[in-house]
N, C-alpha and C. Protein backbone atom coordinates (compact mmCIF):
# COMPACT_ATOMS: atom_id res chain seq x y z
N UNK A 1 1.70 15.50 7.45
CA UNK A 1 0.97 14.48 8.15
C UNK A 1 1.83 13.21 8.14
N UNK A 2 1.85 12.62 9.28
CA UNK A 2 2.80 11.31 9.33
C UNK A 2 1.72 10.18 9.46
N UNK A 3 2.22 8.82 9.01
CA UNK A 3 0.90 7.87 9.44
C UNK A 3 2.30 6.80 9.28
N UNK A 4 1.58 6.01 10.34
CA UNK A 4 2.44 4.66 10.49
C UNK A 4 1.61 3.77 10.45
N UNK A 5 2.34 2.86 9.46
CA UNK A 5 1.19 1.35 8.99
C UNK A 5 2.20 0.27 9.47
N UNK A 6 1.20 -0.66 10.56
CA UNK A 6 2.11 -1.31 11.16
C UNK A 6 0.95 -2.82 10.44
N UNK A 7 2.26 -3.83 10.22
CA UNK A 7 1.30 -4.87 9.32
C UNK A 7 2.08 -6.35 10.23
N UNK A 8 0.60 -6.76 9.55
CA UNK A 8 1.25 -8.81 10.09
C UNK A 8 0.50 -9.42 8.53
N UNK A 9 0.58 -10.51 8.28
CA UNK A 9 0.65 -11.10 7.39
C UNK A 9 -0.74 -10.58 6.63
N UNK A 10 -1.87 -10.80 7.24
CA UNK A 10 -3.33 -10.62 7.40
C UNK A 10 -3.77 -9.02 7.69
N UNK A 11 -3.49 -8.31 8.64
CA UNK A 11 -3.99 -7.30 8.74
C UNK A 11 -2.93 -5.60 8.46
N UNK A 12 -3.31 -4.30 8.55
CA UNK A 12 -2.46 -3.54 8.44
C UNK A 12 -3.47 -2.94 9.31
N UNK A 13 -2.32 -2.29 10.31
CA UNK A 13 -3.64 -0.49 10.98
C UNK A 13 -2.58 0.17 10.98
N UNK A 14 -3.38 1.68 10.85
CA UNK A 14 -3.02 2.91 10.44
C UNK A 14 -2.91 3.88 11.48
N UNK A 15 -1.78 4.50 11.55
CA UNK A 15 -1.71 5.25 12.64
C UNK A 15 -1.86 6.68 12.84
N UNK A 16 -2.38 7.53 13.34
CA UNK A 16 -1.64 9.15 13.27
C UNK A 16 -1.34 9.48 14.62
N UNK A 17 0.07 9.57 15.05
CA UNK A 17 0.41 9.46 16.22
C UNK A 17 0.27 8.37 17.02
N UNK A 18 0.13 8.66 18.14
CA UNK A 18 -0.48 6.87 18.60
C UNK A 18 -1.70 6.26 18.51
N UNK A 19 -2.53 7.07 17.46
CA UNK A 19 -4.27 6.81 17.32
C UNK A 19 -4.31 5.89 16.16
N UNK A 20 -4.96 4.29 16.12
CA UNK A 20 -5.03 3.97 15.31
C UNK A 20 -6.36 4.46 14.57
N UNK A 21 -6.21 5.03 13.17
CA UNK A 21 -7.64 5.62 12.80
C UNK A 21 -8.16 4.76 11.39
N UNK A 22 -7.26 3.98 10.94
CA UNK A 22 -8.28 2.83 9.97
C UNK A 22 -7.26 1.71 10.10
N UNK A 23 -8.03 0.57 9.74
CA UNK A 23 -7.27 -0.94 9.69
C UNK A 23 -8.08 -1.80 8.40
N UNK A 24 -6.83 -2.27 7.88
CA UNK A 24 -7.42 -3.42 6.42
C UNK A 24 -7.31 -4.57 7.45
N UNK A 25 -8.03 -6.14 7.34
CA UNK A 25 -8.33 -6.83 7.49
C UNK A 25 -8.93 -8.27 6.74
N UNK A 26 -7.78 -8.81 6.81
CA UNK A 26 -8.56 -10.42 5.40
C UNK A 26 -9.79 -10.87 6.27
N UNK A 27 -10.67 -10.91 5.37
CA UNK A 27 -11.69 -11.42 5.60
C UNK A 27 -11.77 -13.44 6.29
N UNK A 28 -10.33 -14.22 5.64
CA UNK A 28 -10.00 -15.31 6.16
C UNK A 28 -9.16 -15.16 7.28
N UNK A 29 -9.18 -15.86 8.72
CA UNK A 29 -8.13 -15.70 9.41
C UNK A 29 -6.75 -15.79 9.13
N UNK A 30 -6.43 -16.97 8.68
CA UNK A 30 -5.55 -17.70 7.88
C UNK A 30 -5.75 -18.33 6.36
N UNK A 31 -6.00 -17.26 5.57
CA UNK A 31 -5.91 -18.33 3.98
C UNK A 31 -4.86 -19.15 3.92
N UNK A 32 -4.68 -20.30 3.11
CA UNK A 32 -3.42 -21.50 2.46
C UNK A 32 -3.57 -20.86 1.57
N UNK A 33 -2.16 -20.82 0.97
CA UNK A 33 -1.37 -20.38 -0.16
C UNK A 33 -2.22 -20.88 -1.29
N UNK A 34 -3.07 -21.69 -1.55
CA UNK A 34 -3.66 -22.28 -2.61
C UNK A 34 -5.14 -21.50 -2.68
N UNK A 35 -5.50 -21.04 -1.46
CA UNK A 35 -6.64 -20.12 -1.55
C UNK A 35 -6.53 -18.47 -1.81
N UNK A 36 -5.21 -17.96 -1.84
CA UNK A 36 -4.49 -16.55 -1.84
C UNK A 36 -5.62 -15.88 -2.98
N UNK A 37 -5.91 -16.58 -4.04
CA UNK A 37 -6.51 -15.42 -5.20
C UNK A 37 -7.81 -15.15 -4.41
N UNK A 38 -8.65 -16.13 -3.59
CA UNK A 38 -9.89 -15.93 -3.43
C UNK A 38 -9.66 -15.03 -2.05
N UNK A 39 -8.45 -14.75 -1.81
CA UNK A 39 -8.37 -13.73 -0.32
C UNK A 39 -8.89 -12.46 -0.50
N UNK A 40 -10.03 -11.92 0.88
CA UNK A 40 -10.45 -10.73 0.25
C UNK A 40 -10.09 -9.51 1.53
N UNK A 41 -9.57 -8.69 1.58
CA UNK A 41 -9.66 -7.53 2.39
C UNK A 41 -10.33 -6.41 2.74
N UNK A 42 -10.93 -6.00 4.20
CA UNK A 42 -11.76 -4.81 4.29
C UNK A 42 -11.00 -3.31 4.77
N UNK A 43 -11.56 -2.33 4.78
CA UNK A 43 -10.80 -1.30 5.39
C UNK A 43 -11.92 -0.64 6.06
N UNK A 44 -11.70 -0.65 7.20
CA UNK A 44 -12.33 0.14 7.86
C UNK A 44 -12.01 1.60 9.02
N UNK A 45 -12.80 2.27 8.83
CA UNK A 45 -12.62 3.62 10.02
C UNK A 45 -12.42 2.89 11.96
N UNK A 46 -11.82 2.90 12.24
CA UNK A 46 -11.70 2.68 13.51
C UNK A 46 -13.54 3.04 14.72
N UNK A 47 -13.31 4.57 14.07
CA UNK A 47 -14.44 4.92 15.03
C UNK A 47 -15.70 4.52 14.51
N UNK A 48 -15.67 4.27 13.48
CA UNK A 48 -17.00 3.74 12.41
C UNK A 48 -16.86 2.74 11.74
N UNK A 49 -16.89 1.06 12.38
CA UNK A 49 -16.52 0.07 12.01
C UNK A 49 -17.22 -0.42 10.66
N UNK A 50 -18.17 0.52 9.81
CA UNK A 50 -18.60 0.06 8.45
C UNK A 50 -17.43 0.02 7.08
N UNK A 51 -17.90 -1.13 6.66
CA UNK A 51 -16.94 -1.29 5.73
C UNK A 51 -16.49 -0.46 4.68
N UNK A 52 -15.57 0.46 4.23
CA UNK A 52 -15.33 1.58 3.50
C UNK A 52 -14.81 1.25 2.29
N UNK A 53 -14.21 0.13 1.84
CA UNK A 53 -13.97 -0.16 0.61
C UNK A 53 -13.09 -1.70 1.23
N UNK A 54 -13.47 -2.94 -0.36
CA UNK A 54 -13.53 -4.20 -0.13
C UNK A 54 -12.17 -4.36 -1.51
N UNK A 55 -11.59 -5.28 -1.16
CA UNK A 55 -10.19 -5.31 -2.24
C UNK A 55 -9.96 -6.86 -2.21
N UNK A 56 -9.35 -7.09 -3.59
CA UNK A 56 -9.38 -9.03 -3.99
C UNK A 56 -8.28 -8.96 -5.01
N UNK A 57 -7.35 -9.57 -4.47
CA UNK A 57 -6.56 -9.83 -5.63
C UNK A 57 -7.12 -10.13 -7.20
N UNK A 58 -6.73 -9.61 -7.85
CA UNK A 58 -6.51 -10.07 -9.40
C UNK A 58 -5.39 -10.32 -10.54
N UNK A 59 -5.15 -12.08 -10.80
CA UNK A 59 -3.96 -12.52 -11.04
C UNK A 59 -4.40 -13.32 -12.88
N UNK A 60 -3.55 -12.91 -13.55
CA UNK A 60 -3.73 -13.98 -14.76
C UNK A 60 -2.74 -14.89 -14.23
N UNK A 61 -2.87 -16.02 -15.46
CA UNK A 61 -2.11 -17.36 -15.57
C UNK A 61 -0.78 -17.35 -15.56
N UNK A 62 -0.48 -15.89 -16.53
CA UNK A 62 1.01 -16.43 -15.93
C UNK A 62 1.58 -15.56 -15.46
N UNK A 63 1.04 -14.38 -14.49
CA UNK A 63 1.85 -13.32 -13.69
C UNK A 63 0.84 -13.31 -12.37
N UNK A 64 1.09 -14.01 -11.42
CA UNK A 64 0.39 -13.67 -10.25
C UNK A 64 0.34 -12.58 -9.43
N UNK A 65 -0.66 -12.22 -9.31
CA UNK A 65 -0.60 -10.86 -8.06
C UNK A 65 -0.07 -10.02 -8.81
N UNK A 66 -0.88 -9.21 -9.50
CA UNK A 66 -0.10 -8.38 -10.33
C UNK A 66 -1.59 -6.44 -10.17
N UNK A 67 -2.50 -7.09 -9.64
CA UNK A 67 -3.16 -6.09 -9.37
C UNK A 67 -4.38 -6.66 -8.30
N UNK A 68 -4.64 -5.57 -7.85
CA UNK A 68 -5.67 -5.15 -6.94
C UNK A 68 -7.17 -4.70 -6.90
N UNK A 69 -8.31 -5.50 -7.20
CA UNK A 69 -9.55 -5.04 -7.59
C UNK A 69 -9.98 -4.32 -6.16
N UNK A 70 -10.33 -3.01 -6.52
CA UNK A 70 -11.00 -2.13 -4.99
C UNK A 70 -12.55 -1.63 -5.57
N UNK A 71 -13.29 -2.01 -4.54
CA UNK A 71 -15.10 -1.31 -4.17
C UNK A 71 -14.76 -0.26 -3.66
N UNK A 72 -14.83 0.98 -3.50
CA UNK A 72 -15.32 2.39 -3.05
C UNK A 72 -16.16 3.03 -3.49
N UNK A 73 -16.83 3.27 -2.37
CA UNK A 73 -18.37 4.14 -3.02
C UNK A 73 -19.01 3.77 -4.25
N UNK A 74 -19.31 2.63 -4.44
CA UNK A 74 -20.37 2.19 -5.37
C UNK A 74 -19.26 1.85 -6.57
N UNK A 75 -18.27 2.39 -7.30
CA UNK A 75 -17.21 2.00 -8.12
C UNK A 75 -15.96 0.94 -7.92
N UNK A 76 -15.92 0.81 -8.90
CA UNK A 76 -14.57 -0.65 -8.96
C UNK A 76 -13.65 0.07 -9.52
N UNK A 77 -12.28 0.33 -8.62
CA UNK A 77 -11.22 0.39 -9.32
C UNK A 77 -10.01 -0.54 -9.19
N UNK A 78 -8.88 -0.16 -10.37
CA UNK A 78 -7.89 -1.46 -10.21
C UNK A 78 -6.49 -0.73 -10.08
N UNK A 79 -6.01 -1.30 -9.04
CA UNK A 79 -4.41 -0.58 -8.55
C UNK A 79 -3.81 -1.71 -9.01
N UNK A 80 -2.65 -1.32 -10.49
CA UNK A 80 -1.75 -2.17 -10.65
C UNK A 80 -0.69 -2.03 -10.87
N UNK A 81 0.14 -3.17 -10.62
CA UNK A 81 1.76 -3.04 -10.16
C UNK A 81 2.66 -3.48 -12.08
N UNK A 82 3.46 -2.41 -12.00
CA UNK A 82 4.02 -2.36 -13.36
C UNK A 82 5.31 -3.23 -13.08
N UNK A 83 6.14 -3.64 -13.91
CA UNK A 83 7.31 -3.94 -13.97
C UNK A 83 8.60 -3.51 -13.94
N UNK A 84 7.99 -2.94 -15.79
CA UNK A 84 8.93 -2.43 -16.69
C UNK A 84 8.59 -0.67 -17.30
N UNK A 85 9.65 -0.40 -17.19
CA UNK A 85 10.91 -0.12 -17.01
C UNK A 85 11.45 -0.35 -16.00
N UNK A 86 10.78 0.10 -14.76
CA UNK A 86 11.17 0.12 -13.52
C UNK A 86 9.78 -0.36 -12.36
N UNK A 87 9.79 -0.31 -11.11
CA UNK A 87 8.52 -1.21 -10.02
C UNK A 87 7.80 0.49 -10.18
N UNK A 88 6.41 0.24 -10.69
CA UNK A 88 5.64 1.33 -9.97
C UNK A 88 4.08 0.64 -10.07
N UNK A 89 3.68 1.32 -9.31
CA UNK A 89 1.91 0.81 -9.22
C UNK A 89 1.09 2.17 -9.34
N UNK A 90 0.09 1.95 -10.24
CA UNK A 90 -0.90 3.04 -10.84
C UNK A 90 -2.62 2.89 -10.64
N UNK A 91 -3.15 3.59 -9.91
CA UNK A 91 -4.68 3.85 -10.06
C UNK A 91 -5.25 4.81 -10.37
N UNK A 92 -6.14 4.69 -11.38
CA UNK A 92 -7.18 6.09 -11.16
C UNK A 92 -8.41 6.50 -10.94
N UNK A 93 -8.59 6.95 -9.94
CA UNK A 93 -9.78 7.24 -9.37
C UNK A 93 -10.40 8.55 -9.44
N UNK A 94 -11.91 8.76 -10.06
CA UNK A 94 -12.26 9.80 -10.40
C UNK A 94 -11.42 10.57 -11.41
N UNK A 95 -11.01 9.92 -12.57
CA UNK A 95 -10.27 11.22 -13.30
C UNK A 95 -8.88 11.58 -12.50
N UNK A 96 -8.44 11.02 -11.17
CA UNK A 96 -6.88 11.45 -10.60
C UNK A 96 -6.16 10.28 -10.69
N UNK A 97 -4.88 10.06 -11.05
CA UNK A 97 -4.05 9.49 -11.49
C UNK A 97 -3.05 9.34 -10.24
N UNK A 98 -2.82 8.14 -9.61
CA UNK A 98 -2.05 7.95 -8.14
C UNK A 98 -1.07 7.01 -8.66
N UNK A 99 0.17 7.50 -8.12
CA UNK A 99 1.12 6.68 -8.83
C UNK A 99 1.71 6.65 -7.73
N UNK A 100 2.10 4.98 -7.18
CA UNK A 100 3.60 4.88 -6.14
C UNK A 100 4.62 4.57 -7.13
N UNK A 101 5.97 5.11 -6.80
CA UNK A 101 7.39 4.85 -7.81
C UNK A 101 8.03 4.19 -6.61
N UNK A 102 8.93 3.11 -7.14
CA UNK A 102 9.38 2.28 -6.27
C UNK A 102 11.23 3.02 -6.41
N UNK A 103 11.82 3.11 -5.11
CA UNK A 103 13.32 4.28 -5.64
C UNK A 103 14.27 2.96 -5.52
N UNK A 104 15.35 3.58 -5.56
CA UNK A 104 16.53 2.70 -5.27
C UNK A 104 16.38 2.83 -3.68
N UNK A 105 17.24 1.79 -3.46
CA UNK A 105 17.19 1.47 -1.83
C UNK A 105 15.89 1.34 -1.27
N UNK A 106 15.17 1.49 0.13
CA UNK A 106 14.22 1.68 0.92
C UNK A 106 12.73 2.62 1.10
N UNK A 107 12.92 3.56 -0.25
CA UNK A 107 11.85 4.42 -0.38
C UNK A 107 11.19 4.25 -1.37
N UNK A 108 10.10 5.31 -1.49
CA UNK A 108 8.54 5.07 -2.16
C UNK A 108 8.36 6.42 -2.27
N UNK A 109 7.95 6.99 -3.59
CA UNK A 109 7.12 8.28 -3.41
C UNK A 109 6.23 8.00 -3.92
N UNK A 110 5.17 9.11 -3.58
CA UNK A 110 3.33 9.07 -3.67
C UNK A 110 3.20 9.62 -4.84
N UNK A 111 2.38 9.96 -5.50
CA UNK A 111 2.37 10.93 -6.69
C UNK A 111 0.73 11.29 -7.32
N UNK A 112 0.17 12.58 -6.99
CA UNK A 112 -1.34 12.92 -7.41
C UNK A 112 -0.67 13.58 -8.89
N UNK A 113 -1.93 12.90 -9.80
CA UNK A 113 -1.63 13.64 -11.23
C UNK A 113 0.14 14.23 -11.32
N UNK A 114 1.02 13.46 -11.05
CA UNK A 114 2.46 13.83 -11.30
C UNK A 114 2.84 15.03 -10.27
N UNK A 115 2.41 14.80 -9.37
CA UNK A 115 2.83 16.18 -8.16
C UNK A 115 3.13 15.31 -6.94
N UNK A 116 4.03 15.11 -6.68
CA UNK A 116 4.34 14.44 -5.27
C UNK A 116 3.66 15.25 -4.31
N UNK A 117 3.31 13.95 -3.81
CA UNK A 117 2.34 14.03 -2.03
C UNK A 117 2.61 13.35 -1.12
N UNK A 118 3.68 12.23 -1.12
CA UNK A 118 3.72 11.91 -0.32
C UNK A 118 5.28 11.09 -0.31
N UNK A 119 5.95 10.34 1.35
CA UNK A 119 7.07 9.40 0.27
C UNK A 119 6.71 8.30 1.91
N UNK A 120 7.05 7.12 1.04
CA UNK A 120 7.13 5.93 2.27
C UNK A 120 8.57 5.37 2.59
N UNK A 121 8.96 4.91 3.55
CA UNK A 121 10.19 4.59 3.95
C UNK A 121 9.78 2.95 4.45
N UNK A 122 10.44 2.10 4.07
CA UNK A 122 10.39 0.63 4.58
C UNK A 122 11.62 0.32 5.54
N UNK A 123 11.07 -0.76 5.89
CA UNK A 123 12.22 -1.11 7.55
C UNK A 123 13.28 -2.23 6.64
N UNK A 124 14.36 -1.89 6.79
CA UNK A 124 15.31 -2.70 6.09
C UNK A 124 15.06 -4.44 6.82
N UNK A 125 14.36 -4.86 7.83
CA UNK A 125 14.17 -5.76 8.43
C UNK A 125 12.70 -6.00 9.09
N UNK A 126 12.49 -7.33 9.18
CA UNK A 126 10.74 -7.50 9.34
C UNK A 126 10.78 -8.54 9.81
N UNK A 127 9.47 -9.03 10.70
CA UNK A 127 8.96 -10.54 11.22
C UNK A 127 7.67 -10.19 10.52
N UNK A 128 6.87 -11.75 10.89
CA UNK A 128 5.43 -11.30 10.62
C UNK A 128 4.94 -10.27 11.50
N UNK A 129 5.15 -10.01 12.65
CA UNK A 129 4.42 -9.24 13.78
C UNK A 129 5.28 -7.81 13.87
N UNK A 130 6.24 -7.32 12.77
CA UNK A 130 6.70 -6.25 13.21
C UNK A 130 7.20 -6.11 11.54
N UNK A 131 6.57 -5.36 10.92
CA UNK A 131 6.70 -4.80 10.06
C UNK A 131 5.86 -3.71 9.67
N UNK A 132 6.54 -2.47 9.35
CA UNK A 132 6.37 -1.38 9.53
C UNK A 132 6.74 -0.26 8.39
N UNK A 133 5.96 0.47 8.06
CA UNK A 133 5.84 1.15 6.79
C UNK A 133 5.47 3.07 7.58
N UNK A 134 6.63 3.93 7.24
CA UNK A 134 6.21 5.36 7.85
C UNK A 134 6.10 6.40 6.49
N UNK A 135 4.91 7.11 6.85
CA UNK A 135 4.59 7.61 5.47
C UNK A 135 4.59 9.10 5.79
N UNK A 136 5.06 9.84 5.14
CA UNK A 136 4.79 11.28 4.70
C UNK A 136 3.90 11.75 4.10
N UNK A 137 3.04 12.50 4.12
CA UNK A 137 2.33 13.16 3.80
C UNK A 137 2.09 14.64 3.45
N UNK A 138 1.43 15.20 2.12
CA UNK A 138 0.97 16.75 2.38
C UNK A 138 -0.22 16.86 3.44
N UNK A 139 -0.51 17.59 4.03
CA UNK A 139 -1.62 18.09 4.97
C UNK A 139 -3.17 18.00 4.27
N UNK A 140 -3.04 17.92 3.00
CA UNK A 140 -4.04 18.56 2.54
C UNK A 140 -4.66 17.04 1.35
N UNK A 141 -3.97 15.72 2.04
CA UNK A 141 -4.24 14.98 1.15
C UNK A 141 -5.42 14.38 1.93
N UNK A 142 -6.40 13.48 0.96
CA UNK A 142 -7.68 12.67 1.16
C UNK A 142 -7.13 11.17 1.93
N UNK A 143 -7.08 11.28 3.90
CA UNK A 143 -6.20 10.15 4.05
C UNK A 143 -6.98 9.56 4.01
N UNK A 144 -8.43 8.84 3.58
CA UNK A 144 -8.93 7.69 3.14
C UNK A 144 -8.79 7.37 1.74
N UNK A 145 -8.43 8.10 0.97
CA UNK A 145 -7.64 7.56 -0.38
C UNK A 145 -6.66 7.26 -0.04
N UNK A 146 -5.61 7.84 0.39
CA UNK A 146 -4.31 7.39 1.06
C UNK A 146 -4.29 6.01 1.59
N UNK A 147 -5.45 5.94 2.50
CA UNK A 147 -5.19 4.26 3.11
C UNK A 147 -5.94 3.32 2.32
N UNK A 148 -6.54 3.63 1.17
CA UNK A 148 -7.49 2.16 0.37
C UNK A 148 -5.71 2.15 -0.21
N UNK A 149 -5.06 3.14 -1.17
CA UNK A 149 -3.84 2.88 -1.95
C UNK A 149 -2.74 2.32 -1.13
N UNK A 150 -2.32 2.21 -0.10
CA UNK A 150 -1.73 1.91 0.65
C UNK A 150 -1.58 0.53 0.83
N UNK A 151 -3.24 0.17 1.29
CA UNK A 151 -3.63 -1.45 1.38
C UNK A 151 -3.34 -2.25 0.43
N UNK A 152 -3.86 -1.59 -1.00
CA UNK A 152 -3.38 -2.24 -2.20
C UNK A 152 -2.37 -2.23 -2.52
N UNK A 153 -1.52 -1.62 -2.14
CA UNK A 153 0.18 -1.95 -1.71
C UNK A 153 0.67 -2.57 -1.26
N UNK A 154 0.16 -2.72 -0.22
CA UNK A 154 0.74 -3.93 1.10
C UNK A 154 0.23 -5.52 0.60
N UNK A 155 -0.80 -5.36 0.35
CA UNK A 155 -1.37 -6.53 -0.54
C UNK A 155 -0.75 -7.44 -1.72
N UNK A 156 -0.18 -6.35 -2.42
CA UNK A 156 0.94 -6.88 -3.69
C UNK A 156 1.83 -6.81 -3.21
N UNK A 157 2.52 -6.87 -1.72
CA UNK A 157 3.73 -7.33 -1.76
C UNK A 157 3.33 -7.39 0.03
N UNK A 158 3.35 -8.73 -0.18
CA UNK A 158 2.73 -8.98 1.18
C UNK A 158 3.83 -9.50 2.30
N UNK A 159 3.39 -9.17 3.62
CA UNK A 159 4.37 -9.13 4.43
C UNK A 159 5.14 -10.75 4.84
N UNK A 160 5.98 -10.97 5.43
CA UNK A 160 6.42 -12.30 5.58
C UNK A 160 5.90 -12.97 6.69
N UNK A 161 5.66 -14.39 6.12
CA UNK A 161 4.18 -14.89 7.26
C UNK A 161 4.73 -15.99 8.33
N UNK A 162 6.87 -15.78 8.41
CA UNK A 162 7.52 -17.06 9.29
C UNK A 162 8.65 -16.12 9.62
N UNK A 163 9.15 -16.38 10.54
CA UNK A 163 10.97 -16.10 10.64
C UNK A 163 10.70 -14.28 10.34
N UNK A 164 12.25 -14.34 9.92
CA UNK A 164 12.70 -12.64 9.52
C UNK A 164 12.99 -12.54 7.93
N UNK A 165 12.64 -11.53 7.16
CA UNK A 165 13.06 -10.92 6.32
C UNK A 165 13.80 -9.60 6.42
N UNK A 166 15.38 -9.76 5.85
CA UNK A 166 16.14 -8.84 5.66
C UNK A 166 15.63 -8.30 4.09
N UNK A 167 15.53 -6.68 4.47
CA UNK A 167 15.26 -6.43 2.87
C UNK A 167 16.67 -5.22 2.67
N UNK A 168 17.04 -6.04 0.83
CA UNK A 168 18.30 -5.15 0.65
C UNK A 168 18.06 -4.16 0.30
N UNK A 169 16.96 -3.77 -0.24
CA UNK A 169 16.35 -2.69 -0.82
C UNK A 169 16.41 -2.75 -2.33
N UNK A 170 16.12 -1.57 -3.44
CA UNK A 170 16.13 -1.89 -4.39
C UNK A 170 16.97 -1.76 -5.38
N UNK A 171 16.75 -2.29 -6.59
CA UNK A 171 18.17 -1.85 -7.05
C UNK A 171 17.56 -1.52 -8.80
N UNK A 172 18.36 -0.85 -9.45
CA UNK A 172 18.33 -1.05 -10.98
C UNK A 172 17.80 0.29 -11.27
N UNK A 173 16.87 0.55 -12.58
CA UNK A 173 16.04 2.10 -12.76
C UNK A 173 15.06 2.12 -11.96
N UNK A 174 15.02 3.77 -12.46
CA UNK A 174 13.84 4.22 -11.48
C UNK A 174 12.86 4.97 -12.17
N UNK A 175 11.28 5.00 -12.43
CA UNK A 175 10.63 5.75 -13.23
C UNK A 175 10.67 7.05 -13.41
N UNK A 176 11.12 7.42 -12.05
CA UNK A 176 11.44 8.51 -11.37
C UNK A 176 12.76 8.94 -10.75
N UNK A 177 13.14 9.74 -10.19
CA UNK A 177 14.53 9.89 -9.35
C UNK A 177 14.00 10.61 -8.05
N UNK A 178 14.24 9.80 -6.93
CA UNK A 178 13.99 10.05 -5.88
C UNK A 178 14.45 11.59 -4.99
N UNK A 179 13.50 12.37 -4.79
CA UNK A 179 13.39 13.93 -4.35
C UNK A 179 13.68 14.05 -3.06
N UNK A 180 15.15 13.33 -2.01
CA UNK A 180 15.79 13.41 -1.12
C UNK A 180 15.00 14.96 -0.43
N UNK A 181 15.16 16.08 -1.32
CA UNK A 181 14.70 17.14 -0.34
C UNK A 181 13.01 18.04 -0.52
N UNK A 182 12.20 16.74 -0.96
CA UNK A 182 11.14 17.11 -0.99
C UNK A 182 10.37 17.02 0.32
N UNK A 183 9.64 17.72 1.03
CA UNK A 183 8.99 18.42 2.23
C UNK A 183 7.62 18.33 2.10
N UNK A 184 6.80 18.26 2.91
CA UNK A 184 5.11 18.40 2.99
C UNK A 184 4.95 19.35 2.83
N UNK A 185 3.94 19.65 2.24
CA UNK A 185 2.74 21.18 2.34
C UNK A 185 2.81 20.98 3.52
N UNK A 186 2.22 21.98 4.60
CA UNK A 186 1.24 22.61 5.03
C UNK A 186 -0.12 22.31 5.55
């Protein structure tokens, strides 16, 4: 399954093929940088504009933006972004354990309970209005889990809101070592 998440500062929609089938959305048109913690995001189904899960930054004093409070189905969970050893972000929902690993250079793999499912590729270059995230997928994954984790991704590292960003990609360890010839299920 392929999905393309095309983002601007404020919103992300989700693609499969040329169908957009969910979009996150800040609830402010424009927050100021001084209002960022109280920024809140929705995700919704395209064809069923009810709100499917609600997400708010959560920052201590002295590490900002460091996780993601998410509403789904009546529960609160928290997607958060690690450091050290290396960049990865962890949630668990229902007893499953979702891990993004951040690689060297331009990629991302997905990870259910330690089984890759998925890998993301970033655009070495971005505006606010054209930045773009293409994701791999197994066939057989839950893509509305896929897109709440996603959002809370894009969220902790939010897109650039002037001009262009060149990104060099990454550099240093990796939690993981990136699986060049790993393939979708089915």
């Amino acid at each position: 399954m392929n999905i393309n998440i095309k983002c601007d500062t404020w919103s992300f929609e989700f693609y499969s093929g040329k169908n957009i089938v969910y979009k996150t959305k800040s609830l402010y048109d424009r927050p100021k940088w001084w209002k960022l913690g109280n920024a809140y995001w929705v995700l919704c189904k395209i064809n069923n504009p009810v709100q499917i899960s609600h997400f708010r930054l959560k920052y201590k004093w002295y590490e900002f933006k460091d996780a993601v409070i998410i509403q789904y189905h009546n529960n609160v969970y928290t997607f958060e972004k690690f450091k050290n050893p290396s960049v990865h972000y962890k949630i668990l929902i229902n007893d499953t354990l979702f891990l993004i690993v951040a690689h060297k250079g331009y990629n991302l793999s997905i990870y259910k309970n330690n089984i890759q499912i998925g890998k993301i590729h970033e655009n070495s270059t971005s505006t606010e209005s054209n930045f773009e995230l293409r994701v791999i997928l197994d066939n057989d994954v839950d893509l509305e889990t896929i897109c709440i984790i996603l959002s809370s991704y894009i969220i902790l590292n939010p897109v650039v809101s002037e001009g262009v960003t060149i990104n060099f990609g990454r550099a240093g360890s990796e939690l993981k070592k990136y699986d060049s010839k790993w393939i979708p299920k089915s």
